[in-house]
C-alpha atoms as a PDB file:
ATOM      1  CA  UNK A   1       2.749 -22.382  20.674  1.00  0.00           C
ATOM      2  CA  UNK A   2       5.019 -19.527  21.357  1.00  0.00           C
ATOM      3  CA  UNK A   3       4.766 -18.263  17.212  1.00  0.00           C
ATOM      4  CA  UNK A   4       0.980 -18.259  17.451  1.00  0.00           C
ATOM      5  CA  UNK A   5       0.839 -16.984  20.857  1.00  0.00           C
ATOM      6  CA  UNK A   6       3.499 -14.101  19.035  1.00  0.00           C
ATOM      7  CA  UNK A   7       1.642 -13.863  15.972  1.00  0.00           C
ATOM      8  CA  UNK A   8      -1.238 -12.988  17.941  1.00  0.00           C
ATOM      9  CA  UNK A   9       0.214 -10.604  19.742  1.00  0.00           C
ATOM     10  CA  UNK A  10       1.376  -8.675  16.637  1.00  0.00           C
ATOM     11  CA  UNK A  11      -2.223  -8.847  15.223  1.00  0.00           C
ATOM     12  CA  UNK A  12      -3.582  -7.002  18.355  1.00  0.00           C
ATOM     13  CA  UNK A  13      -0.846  -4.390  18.225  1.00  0.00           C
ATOM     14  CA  UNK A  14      -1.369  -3.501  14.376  1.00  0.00           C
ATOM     15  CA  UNK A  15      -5.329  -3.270  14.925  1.00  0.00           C
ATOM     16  CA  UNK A  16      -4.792  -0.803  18.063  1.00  0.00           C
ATOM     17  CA  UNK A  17      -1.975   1.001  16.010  1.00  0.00           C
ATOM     18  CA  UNK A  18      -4.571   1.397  13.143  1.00  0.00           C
ATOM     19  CA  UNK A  19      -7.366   2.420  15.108  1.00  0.00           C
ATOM     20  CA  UNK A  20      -7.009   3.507  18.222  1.00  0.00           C
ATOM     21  CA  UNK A  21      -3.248   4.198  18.473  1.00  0.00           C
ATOM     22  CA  UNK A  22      -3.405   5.409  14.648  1.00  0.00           C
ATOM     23  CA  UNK A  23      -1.908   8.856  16.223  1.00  0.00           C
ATOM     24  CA  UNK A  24       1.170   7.221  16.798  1.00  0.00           C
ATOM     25  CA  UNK A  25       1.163   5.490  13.228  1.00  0.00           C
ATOM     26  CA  UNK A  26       3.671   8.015  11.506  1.00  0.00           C
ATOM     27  CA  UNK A  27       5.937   7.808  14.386  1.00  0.00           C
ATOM     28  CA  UNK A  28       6.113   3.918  14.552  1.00  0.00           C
ATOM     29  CA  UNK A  29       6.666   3.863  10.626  1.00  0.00           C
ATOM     30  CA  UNK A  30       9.464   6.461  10.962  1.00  0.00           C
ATOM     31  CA  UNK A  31      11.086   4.335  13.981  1.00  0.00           C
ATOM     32  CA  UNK A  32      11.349   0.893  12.636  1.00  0.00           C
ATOM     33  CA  UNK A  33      12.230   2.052   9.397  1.00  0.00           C
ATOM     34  CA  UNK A  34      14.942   4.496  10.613  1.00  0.00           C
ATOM     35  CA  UNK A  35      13.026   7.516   8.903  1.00  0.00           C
ATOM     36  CA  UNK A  36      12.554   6.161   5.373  1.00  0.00           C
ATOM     37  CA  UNK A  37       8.648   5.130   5.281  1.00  0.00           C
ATOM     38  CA  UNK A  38       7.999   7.989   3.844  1.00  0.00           C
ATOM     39  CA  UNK A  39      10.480   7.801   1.017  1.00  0.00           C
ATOM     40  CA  UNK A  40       9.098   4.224   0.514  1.00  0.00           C
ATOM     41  CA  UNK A  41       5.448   5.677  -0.070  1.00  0.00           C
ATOM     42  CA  UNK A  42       6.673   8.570  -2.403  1.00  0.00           C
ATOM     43  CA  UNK A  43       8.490   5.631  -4.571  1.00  0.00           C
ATOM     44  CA  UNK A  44       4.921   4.946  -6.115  1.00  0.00           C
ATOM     45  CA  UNK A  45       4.282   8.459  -7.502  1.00  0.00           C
ATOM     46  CA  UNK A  46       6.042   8.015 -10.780  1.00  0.00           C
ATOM     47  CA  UNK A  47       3.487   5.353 -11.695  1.00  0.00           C
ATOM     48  CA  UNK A  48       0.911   7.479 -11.095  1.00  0.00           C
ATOM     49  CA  UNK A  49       1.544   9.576 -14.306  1.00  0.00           C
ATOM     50  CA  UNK A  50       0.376  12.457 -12.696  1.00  0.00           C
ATOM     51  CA  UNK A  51      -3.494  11.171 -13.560  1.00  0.00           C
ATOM     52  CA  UNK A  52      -6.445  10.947 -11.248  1.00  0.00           C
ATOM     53  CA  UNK A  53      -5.856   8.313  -8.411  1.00  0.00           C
ATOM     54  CA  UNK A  54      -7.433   6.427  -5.859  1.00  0.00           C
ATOM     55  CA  UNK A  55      -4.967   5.050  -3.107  1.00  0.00           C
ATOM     56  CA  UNK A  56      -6.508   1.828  -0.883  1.00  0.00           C
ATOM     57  CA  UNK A  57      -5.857   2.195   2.472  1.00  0.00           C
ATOM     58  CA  UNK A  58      -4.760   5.925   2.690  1.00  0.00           C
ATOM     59  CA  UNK A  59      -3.444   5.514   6.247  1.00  0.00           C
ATOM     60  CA  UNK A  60      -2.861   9.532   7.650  1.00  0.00           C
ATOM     61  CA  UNK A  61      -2.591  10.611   3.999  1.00  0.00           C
ATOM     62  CA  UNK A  62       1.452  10.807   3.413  1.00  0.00           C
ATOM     63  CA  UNK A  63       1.219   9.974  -0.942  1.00  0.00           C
ATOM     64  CA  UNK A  64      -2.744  12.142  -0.495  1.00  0.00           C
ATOM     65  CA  UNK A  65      -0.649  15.091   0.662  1.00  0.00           C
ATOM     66  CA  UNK A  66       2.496  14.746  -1.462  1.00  0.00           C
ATOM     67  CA  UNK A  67       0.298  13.793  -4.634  1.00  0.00           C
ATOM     68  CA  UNK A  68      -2.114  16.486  -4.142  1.00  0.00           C
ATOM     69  CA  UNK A  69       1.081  19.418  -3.504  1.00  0.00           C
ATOM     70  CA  UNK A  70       2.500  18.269  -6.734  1.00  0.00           C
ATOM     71  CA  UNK A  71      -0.922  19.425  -8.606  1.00  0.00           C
ATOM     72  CA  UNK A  72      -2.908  15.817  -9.078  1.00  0.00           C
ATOM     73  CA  UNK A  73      -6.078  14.677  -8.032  1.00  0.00           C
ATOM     74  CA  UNK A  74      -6.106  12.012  -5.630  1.00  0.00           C
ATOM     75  CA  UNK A  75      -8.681  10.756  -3.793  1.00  0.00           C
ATOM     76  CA  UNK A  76      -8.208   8.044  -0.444  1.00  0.00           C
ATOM     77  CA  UNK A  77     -10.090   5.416   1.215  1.00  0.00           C
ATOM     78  CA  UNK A  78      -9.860   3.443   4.032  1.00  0.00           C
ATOM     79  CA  UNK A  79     -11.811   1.594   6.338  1.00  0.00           C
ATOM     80  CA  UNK A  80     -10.933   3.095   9.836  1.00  0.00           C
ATOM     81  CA  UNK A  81     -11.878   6.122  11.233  1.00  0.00           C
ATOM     82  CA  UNK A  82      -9.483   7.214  13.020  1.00  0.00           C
ATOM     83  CA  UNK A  83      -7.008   7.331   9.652  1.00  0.00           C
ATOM     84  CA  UNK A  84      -9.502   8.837   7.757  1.00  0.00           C
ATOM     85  CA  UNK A  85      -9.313  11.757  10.224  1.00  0.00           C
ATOM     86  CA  UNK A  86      -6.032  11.916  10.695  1.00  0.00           C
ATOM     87  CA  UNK A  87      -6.172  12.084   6.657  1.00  0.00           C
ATOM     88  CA  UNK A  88      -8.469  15.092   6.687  1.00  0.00           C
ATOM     89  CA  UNK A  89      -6.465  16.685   8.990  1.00  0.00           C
ATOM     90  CA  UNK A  90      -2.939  16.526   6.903  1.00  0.00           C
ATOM     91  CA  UNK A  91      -5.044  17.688   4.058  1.00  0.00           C
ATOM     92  CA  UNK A  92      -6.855  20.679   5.871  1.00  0.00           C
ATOM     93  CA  UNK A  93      -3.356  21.423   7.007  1.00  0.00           C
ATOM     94  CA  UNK A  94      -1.938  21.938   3.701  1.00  0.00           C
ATOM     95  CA  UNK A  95      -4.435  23.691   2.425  1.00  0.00           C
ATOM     96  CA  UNK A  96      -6.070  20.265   0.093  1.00  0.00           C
ATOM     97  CA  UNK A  97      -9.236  19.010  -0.880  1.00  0.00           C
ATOM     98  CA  UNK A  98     -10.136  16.162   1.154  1.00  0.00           C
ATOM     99  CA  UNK A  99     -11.337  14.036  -1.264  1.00  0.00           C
ATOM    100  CA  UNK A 100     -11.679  10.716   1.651  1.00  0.00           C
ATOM    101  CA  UNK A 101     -14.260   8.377   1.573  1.00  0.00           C
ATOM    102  CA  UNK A 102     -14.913   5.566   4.701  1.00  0.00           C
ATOM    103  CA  UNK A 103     -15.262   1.892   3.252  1.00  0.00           C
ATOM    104  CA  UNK A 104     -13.446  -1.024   2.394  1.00  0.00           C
ATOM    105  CA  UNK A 105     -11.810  -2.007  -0.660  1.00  0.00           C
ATOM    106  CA  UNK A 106     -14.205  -5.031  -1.310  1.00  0.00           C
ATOM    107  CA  UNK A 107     -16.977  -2.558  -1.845  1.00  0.00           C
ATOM    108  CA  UNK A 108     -15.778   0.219  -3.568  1.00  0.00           C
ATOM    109  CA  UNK A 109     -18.136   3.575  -3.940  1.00  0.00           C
ATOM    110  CA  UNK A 110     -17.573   4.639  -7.527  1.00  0.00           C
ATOM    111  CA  UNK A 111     -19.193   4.369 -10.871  1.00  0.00           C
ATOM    112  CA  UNK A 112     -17.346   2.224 -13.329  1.00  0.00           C
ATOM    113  CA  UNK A 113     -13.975   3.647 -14.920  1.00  0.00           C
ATOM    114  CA  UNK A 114     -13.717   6.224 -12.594  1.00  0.00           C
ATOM    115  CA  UNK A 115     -10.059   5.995 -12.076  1.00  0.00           C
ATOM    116  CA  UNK A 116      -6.923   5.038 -14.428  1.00  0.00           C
ATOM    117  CA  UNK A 117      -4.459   4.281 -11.641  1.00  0.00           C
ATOM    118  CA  UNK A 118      -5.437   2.792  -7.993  1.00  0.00           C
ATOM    119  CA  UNK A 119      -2.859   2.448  -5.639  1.00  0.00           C
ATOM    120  CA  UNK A 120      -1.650   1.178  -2.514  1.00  0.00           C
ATOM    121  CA  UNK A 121       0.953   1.111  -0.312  1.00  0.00           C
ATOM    122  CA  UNK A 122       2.193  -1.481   2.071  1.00  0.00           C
ATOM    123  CA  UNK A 123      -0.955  -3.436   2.153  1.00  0.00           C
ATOM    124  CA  UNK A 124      -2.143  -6.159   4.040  1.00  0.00           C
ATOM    125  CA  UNK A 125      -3.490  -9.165   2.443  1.00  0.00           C
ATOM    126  CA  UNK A 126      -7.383  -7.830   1.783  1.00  0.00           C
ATOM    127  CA  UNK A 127      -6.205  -6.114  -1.243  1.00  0.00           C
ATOM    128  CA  UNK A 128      -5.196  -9.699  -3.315  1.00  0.00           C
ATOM    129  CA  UNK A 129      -9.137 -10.877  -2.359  1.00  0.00           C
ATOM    130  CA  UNK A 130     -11.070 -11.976  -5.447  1.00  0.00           C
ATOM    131  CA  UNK A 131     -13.800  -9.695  -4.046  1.00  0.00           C
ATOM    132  CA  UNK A 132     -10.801  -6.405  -4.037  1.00  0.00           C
ATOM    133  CA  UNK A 133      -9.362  -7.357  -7.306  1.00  0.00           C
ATOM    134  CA  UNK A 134     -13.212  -7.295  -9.124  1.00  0.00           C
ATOM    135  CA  UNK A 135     -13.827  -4.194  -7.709  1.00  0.00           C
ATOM    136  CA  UNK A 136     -11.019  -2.398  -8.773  1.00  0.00           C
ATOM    137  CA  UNK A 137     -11.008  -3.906 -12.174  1.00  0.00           C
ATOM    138  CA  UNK A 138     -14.806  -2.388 -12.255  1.00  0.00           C
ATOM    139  CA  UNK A 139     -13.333   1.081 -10.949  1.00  0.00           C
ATOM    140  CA  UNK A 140     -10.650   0.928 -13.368  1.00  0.00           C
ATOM    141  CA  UNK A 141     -10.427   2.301 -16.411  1.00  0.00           C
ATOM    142  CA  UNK A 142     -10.621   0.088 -19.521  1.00  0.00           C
ATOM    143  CA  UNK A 143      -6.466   0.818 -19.804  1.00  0.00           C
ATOM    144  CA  UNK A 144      -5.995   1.353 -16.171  1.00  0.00           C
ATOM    145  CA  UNK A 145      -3.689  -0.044 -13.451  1.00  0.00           C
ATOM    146  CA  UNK A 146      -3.384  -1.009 -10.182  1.00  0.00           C
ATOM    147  CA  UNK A 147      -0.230   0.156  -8.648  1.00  0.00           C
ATOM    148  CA  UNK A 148       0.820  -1.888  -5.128  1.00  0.00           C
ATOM    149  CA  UNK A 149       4.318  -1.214  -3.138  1.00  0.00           C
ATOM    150  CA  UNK A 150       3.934  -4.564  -1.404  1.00  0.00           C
ATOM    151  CA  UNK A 151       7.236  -4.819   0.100  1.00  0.00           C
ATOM    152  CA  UNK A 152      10.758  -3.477   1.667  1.00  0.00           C
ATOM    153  CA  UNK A 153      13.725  -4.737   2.393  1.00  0.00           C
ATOM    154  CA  UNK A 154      16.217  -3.042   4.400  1.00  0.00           C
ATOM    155  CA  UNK A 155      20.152  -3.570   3.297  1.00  0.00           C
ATOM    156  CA  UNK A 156      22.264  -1.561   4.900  1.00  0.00           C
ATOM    157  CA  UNK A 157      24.696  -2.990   6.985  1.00  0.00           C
ATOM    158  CA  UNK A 158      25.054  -0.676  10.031  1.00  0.00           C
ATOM    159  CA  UNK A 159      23.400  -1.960  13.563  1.00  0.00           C
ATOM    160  CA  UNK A 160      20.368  -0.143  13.022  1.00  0.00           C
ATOM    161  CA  UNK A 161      19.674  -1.345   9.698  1.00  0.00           C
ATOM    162  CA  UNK A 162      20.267  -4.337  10.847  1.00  0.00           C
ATOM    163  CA  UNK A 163      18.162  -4.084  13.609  1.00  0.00           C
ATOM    164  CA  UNK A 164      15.424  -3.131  11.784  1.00  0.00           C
ATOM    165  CA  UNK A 165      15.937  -5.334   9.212  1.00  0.00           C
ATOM    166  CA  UNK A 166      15.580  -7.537  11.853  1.00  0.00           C
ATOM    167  CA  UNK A 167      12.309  -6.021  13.139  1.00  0.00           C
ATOM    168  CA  UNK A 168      10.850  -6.180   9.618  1.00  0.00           C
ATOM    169  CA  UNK A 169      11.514  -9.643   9.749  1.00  0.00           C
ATOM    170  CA  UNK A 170       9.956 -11.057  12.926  1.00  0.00           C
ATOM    171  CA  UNK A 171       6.551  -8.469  12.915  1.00  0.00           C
ATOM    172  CA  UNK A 172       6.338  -9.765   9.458  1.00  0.00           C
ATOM    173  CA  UNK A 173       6.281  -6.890   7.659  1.00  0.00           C
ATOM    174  CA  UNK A 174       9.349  -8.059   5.470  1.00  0.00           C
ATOM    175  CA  UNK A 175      10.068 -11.188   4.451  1.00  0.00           C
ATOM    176  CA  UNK A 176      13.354 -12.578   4.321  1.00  0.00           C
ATOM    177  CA  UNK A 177      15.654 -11.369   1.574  1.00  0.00           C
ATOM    178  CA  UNK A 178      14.827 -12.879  -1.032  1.00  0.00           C
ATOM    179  CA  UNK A 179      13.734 -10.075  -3.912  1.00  0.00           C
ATOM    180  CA  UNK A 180      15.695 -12.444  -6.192  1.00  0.00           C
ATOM    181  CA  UNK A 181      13.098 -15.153  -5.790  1.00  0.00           C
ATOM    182  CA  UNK A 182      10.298 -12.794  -5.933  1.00  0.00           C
ATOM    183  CA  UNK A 183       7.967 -14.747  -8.366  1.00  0.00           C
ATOM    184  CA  UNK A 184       7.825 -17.753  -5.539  1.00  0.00           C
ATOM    185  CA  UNK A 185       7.728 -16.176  -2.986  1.00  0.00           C
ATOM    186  CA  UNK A 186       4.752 -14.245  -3.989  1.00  0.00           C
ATOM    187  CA  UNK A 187       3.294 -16.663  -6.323  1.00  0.00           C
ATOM    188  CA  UNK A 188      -0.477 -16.904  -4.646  1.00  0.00           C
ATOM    189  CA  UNK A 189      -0.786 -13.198  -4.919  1.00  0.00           C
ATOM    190  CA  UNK A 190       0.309 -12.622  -8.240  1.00  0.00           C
ATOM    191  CA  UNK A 191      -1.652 -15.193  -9.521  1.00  0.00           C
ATOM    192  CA  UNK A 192      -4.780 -14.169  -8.554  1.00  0.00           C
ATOM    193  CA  UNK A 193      -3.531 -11.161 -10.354  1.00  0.00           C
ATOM    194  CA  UNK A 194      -3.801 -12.956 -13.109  1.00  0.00           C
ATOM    195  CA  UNK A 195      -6.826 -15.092 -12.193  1.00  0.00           C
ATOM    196  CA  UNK A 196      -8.842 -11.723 -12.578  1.00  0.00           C
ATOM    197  CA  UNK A 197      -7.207 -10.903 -15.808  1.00  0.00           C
ATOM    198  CA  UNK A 198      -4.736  -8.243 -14.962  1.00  0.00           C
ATOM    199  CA  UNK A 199      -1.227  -7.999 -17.175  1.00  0.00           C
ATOM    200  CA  UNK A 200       0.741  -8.389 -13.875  1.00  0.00           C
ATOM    201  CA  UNK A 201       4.627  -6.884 -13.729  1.00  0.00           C
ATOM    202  CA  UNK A 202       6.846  -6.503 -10.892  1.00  0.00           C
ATOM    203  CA  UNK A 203       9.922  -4.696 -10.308  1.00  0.00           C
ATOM    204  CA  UNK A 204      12.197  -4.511  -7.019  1.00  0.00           C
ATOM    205  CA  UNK A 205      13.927  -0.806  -7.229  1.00  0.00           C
ATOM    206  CA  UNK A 206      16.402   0.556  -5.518  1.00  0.00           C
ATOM    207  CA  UNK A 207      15.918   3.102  -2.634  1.00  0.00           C
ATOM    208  CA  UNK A 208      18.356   4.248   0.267  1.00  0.00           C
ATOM    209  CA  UNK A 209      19.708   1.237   1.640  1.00  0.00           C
ATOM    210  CA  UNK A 210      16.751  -0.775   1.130  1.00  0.00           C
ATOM    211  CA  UNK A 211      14.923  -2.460  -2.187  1.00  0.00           C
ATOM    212  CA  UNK A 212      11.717  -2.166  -2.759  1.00  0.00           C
ATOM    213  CA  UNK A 213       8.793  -4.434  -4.611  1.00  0.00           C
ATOM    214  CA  UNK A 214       6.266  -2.619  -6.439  1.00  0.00           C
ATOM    215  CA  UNK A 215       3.566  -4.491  -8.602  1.00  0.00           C
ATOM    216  CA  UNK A 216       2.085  -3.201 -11.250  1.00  0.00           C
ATOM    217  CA  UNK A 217      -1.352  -4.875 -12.616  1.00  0.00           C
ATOM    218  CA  UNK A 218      -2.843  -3.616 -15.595  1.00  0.00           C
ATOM    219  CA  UNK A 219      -6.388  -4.093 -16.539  1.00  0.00           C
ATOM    220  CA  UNK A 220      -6.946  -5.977 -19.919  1.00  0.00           C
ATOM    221  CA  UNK A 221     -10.478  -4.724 -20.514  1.00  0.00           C
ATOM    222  CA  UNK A 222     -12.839  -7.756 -21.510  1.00  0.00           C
ATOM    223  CA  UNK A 223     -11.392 -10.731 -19.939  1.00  0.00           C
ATOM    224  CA  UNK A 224     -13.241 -10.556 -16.371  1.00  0.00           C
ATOM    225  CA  UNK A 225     -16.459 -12.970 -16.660  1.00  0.00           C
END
């Protein structure tokens, strides 16, 4: 009663800090992981290959701004508002092209093989939907990937990592540690990978006092019915 009455809880909070308390998103990320969200969402970039990218769920545009500074073409979508214009303002801000588009990942607005790497970061569950995983395989190019930082684990071993650790833990947004066991613990997801007909790897790397699981799904052009 009390973990569903919890669980609950947490769902409201994350939907308000999405959408209407999405100007206090950065600042929430940067708190419960003592500063290093951002380091987290740059770990992606070099398996981007500097190419033309669309990231899922661009948030308030942390990887569109860093991507875009370093020369490349990125392009974001997500499905709430107020992101999307805290997006466009980072970009303005820095001088980028605000290449943002307001939809959902099930129904993605693009011509087929318009991208060779999709991306997301720290996603929730919609993007391992059969209805997510066909659409991006249609987006994709035929030797495209999709790129997903799914998880982080915080190891340090001072109070506040272990407080956030902790944090992680209970809000869900980190499982326990078990990046050893990585292929059962995240068996459902990464076979529907496969189910689609992606060439699924995965690879926990190393960041500041903290490991982190990045998937990396490549399309295998032909085998979706």
């Amino acid at each position: 009663m009390i973990s569903r009455l919890f669980s609950g809880i947490l769902r409201i909070f994350f939907y308000l800090l999405y959408h209407q308390f999405a100007w206090s998103y950065d600042w929430v990320a940067n708190l419960v992981s003592i500063g290093r969200w951002q380091t987290w969402v740059f770990s992606v970039i070099p398996y981007l290959g500097g190419r033309r990218v669309l990231e899922l769920g661009c948030g308030p545009g942390q990887l569109l701004v860093k991507y875009a500074s370093m020369g490349g073409e990125i392009y974001g979508l997500d499905a709430s508002p107020q992101m999307l214009r805290l997006a466009r303002r980072n970009l303005s801000k820095s001088n980028h092209r605000t290449n943002l588009l307001h939809s959902s990942a099930e129904d993605l607005p693009f011509p087929n093989n318009s991208f060779p790497v999709i991306v997301a970061t720290f996603p929730t569950n919609y993007v391992f939907e059969i209805e997510t995983l066909e659409q991006v395989w249609r987006v994709l190019d035929p030797n495209g990937q999709l790129v997903i930082l799914l998880a982080a684990w915080i190891t340090g071993d001072n109070y506040l990592d272990k407080l956030a650790a902790w944090l992680f833990r209970v809000t869900g947004e980190s499982p326990q540690q078990d990046w050893d066991q990585v292929e059962t613990r995240y068996a459902q997801q990464l076979s529907r990978l496969s189910q689609v007909g992606y060439q699924v790897n995965h690879q926990v790397v190393n960041a500041e006092r903290s490991k982190l699981l990045i998937i990396r799904a490549a399309k295998i052009d032909g085998l979706l019915q």
